[in-house]
C-alpha atoms as a PDB file:
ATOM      1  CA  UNK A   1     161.725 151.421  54.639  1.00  0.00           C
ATOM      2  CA  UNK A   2     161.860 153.157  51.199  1.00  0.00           C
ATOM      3  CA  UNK A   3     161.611 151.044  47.837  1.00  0.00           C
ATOM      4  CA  UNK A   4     164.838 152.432  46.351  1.00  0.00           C
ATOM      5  CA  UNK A   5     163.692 150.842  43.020  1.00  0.00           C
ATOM      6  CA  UNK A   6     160.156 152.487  43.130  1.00  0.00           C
ATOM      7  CA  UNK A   7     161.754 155.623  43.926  1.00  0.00           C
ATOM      8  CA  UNK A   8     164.254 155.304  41.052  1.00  0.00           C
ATOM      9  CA  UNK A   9     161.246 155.079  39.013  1.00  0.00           C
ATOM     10  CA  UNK A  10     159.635 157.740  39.873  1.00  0.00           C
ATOM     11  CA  UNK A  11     162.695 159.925  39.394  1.00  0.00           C
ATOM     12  CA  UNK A  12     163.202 158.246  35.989  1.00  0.00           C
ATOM     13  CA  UNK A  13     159.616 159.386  34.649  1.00  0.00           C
ATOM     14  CA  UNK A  14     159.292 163.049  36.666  1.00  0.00           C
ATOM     15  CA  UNK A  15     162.482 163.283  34.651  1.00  0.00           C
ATOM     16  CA  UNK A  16     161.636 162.412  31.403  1.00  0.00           C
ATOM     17  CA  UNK A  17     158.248 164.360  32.073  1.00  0.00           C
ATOM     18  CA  UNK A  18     160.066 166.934  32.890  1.00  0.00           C
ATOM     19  CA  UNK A  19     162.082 166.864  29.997  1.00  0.00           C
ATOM     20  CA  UNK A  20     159.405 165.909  27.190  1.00  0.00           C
ATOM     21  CA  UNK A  21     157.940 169.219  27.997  1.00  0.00           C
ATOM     22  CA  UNK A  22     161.110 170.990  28.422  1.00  0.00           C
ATOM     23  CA  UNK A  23     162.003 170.157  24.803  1.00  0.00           C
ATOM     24  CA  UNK A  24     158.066 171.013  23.545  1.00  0.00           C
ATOM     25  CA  UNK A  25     158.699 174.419  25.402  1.00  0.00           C
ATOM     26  CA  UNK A  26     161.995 174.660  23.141  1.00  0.00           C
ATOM     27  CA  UNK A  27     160.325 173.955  20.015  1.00  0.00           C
ATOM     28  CA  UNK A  28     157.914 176.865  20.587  1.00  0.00           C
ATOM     29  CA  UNK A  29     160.471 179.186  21.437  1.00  0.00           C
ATOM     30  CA  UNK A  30     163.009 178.677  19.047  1.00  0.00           C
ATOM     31  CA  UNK A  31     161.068 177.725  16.266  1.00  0.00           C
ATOM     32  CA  UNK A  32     158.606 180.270  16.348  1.00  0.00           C
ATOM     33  CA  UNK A  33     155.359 177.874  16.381  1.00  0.00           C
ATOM     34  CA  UNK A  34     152.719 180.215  17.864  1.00  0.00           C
ATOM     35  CA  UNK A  35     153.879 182.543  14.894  1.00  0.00           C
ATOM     36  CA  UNK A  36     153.515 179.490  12.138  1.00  0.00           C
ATOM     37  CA  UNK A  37     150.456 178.710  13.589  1.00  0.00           C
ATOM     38  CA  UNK A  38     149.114 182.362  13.311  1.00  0.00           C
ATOM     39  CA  UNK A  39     150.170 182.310   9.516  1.00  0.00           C
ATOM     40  CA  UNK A  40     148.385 178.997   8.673  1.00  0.00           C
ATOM     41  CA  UNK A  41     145.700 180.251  10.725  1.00  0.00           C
ATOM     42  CA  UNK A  42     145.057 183.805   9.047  1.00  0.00           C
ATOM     43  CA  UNK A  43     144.386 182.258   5.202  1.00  0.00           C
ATOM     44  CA  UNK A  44     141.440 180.549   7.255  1.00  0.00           C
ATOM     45  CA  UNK A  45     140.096 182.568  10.173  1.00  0.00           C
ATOM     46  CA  UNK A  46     139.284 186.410  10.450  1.00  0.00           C
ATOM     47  CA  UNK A  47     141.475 187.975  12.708  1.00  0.00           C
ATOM     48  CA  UNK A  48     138.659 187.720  15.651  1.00  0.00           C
ATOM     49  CA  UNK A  49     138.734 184.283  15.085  1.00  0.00           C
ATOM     50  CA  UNK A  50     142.438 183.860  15.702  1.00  0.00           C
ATOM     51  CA  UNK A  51     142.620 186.093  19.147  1.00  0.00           C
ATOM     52  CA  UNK A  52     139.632 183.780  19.825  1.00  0.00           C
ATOM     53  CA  UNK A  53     141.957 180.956  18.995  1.00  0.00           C
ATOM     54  CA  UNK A  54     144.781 181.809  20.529  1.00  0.00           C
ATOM     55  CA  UNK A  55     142.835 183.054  23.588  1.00  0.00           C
ATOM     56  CA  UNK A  56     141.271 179.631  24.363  1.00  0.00           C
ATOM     57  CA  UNK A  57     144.678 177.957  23.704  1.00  0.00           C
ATOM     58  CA  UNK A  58     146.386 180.372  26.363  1.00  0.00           C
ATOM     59  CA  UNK A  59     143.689 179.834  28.858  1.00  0.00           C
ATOM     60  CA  UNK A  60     143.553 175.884  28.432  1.00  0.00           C
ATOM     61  CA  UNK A  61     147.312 175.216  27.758  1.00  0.00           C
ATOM     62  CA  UNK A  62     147.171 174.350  31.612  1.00  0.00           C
ATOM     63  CA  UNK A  63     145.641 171.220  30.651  1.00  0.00           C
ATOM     64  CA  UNK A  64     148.307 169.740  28.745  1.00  0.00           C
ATOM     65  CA  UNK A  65     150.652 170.261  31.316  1.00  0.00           C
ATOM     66  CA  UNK A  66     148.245 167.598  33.155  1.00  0.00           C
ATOM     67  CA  UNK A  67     147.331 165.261  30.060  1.00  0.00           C
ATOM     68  CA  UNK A  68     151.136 164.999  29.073  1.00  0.00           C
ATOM     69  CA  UNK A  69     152.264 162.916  32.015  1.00  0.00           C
ATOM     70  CA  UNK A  70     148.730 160.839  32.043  1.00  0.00           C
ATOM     71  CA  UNK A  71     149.697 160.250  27.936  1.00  0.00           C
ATOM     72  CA  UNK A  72     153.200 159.248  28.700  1.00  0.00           C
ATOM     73  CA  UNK A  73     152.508 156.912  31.637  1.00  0.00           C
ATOM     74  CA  UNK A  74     150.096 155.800  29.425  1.00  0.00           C
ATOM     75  CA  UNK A  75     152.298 154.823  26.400  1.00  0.00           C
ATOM     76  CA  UNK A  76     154.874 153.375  29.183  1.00  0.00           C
ATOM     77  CA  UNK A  77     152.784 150.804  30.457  1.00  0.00           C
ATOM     78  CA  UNK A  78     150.971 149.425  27.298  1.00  0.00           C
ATOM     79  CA  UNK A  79     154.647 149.004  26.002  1.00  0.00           C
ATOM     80  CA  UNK A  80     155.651 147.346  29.038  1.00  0.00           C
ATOM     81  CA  UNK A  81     152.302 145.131  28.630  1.00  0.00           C
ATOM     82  CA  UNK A  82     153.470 144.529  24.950  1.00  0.00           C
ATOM     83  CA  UNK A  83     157.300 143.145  26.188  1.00  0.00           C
ATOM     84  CA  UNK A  84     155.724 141.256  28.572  1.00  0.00           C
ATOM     85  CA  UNK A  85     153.199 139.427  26.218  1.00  0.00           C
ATOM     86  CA  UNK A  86     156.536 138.848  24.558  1.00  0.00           C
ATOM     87  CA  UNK A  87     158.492 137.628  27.178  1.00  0.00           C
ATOM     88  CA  UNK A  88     155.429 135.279  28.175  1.00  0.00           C
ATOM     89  CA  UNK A  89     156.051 133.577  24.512  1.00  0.00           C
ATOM     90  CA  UNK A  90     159.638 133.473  24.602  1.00  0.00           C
ATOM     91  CA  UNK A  91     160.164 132.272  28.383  1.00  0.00           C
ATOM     92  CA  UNK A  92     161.435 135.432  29.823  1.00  0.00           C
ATOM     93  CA  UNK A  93     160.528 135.879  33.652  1.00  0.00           C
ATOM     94  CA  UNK A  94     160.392 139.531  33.916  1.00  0.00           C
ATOM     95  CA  UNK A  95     157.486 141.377  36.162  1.00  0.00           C
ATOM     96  CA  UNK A  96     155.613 144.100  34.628  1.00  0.00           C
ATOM     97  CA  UNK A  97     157.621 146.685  36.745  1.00  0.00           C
ATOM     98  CA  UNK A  98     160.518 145.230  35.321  1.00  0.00           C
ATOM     99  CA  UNK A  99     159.158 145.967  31.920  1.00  0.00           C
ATOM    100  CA  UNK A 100     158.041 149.484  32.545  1.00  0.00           C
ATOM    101  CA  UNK A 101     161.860 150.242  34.240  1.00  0.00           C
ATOM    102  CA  UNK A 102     163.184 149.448  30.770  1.00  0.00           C
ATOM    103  CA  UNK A 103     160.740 151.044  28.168  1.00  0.00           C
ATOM    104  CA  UNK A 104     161.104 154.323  31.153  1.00  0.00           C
ATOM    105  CA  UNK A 105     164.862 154.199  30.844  1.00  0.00           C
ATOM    106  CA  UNK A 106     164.644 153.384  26.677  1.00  0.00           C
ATOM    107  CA  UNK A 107     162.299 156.241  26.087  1.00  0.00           C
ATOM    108  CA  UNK A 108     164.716 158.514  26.834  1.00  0.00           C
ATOM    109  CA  UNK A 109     166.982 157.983  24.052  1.00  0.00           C
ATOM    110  CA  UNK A 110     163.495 159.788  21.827  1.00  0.00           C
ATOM    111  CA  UNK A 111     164.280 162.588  23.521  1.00  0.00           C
ATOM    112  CA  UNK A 112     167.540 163.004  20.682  1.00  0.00           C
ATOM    113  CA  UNK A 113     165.045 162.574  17.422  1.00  0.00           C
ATOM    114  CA  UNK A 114     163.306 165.288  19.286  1.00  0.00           C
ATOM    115  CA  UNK A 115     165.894 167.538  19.962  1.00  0.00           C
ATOM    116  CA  UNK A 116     167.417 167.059  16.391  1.00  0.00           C
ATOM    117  CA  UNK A 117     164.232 168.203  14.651  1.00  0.00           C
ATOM    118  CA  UNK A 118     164.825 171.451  16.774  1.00  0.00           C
ATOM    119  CA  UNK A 119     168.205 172.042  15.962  1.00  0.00           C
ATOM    120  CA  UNK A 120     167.459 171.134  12.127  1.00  0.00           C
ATOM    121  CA  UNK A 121     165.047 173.775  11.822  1.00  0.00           C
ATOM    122  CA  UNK A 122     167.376 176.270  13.906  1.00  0.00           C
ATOM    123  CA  UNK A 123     170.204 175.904  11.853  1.00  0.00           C
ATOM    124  CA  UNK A 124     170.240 174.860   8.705  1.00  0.00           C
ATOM    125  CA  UNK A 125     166.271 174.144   7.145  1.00  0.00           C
ATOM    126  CA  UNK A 126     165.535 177.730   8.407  1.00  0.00           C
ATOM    127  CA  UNK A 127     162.416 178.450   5.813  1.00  0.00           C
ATOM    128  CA  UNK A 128     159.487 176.076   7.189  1.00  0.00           C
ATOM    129  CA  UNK A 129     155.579 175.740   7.612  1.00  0.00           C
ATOM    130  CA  UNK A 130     154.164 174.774  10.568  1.00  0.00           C
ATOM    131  CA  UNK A 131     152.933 170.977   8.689  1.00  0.00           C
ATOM    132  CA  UNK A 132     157.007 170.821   7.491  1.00  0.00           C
ATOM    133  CA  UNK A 133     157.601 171.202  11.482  1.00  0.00           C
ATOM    134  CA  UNK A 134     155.007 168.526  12.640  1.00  0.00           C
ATOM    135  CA  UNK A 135     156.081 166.481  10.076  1.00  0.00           C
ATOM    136  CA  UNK A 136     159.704 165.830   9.874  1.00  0.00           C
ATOM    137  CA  UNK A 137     161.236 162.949  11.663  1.00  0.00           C
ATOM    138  CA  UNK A 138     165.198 162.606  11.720  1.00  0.00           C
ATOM    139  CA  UNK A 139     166.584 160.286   9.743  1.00  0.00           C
ATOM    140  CA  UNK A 140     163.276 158.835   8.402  1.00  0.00           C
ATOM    141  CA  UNK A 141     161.938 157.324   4.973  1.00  0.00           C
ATOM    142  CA  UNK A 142     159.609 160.616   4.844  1.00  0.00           C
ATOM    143  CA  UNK A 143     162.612 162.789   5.253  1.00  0.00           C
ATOM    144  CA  UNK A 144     164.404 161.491   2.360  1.00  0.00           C
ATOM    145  CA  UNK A 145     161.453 161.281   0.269  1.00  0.00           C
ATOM    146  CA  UNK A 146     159.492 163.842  -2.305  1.00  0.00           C
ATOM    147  CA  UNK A 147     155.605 163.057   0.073  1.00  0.00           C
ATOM    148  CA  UNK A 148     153.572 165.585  -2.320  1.00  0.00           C
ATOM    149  CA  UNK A 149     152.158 162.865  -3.823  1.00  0.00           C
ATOM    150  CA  UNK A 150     151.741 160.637  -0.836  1.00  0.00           C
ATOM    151  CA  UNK A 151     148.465 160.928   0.532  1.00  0.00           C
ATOM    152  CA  UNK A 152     148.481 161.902   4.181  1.00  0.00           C
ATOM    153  CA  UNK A 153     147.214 158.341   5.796  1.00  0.00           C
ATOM    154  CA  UNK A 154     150.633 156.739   4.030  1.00  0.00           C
ATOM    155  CA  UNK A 155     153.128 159.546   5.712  1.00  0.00           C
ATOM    156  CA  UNK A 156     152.854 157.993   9.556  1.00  0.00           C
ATOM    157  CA  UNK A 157     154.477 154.450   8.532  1.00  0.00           C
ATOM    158  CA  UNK A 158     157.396 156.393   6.223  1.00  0.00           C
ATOM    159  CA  UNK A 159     157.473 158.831   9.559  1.00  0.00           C
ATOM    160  CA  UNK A 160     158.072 155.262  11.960  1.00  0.00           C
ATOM    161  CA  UNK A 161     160.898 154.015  10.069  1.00  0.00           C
ATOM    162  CA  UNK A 162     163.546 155.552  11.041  1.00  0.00           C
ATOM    163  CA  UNK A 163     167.187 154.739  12.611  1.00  0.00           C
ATOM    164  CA  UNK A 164     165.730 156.029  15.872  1.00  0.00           C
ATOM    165  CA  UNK A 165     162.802 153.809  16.066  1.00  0.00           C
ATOM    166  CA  UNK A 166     165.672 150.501  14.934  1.00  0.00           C
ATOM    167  CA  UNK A 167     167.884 151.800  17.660  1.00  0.00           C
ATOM    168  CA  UNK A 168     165.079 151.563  20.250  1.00  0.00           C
ATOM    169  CA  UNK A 169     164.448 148.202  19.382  1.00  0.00           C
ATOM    170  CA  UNK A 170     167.594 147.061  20.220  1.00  0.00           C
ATOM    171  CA  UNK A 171     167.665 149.128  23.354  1.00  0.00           C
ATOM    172  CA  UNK A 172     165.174 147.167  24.383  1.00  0.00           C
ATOM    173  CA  UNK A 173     166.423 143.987  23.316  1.00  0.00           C
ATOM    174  CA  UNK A 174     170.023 144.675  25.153  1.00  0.00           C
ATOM    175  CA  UNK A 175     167.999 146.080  28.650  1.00  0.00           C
ATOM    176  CA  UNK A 176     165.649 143.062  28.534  1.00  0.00           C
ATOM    177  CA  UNK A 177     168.874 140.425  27.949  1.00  0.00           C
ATOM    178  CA  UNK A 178     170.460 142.151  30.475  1.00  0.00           C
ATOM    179  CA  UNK A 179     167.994 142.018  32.620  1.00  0.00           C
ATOM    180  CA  UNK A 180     166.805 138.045  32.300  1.00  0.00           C
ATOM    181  CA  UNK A 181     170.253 136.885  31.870  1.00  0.00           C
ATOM    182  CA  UNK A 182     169.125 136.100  28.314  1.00  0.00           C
ATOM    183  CA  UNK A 183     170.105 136.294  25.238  1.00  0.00           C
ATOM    184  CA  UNK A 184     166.570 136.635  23.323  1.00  0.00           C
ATOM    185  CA  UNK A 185     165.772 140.084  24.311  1.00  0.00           C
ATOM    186  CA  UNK A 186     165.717 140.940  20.177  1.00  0.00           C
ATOM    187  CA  UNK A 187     162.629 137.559  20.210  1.00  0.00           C
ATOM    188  CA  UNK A 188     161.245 139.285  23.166  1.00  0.00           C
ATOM    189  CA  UNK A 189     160.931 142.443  21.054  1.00  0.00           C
ATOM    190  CA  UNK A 190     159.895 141.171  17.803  1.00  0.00           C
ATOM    191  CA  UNK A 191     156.901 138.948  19.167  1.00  0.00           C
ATOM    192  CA  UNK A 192     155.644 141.751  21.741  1.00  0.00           C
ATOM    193  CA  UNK A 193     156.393 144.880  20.399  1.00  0.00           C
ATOM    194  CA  UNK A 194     156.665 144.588  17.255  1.00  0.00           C
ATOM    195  CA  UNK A 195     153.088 143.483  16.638  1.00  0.00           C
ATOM    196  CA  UNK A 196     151.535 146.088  19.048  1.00  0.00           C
ATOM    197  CA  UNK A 197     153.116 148.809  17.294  1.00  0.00           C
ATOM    198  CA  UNK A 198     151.901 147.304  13.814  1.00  0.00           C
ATOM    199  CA  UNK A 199     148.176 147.862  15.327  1.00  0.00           C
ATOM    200  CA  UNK A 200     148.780 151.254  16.451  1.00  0.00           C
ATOM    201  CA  UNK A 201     150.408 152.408  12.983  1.00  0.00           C
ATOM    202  CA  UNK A 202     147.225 150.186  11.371  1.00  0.00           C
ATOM    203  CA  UNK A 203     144.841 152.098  13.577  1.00  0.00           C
ATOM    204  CA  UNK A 204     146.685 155.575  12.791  1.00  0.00           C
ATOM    205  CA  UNK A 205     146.488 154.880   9.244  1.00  0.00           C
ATOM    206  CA  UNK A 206     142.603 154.326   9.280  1.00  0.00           C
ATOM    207  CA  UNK A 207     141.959 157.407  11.440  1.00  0.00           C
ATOM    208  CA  UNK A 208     144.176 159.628   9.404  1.00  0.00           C
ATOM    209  CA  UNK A 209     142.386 158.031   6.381  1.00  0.00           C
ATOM    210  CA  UNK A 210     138.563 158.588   8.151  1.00  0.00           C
ATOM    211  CA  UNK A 211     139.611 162.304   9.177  1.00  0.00           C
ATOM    212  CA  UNK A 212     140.559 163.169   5.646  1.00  0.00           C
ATOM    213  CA  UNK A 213     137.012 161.894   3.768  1.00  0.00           C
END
């Protein structure tokens, strides 16, 4: 007999594979990256050096196609791991697939933030750099802020608070109540989530901060 709920799932994140790299396909297209890329590219390289460049990317960009889903399966399940840390704390009897169905379903409200940045750059912010691109998160303290004088290992924090990253919080909270029956989906959140993604902005910060020594 078929799992209907495993094969839900596996709809759910072919789908929001599918998509991810639907809207990353977008953003090249519309937005003109190879092209910013090229013109960051030529005040540092000789031109040999960028059809090098752009040779190897062309011939590897097969390989993202395989790392993407690996990375977002990836991100999925620690999450899930995270809620469920949470949920041990705070009572909540939820498996681990349980988890992962929710974080799968919330993750694809990112896919606005993501689409936004496209259609800010397409219609109205039409003069950008490729690091203005890479950079800008909807609706974020770094958007709304002068960051020339911020050094780069300070932007990824201003980047994370956003009213995309609040609204996911209480998507989870709302999926997770509604799935336990509970009302502390928000405590569920706040004492699993919360601190996991404090260590993985702490550990971004310290790489950013090594890389740029």
């Amino acid at each position: 007999m078929i799992d209907l709920k495993k094969t839900t799932t596996l709809f759910l994140f072919l789908g929001l594979m599918i998509l991810s790299l639907l809207l990353g396909e977008m953003a090249i297209y519309f937005l003109k990256m190879n092209q910013l890329v090229y013109k960051d590219l030529s005040e540092q390289l000789t031109l040999k050096q960028m059809e090098e460049f752009f040779n190897t990317k062309e011939r590897w960009a097969w390989v993202s196609y395989l790392i993407i889903p690996f990375l977002l399966f990836l991100k999925l399940t620690v999450i899930a791991w995270a809620l469920g840390i949470g949920g041990f704390f705070n009572e909540v009897s939820l498996s681990h697939r349980s988890y992962f169905r929710i974080v799968l379903v919330s993750e694809y409200f990112f896919l606005i933030p993501a689409l936004s940045k496209i259609a800010w750059f397409y219609f109205f912010e039409t003069d950008f750099t490729y690091e203005q691109v890479q950079q800008f998160v909807p609706f974020s303290l770094q958007s709304i802020m002068d960051t020339s004088s911020i050094p780069n290992w300070a932007l990824y924090p201003l980047q994370l608070c956003n009213l995309f990253e609040l609204a996911y919080w209480f998507i989870l909270a709302f999926l997770i109540g509604k799935a336990s029956k509970a009302n502390n989906g928000i405590k569920v959140v706040s004492t699993g989530y919360a601190p996991a993604l404090l260590v993985w902005v702490v550990f971004i910060m310290f790489l950013t901060l090594n890389l740029s020594i």
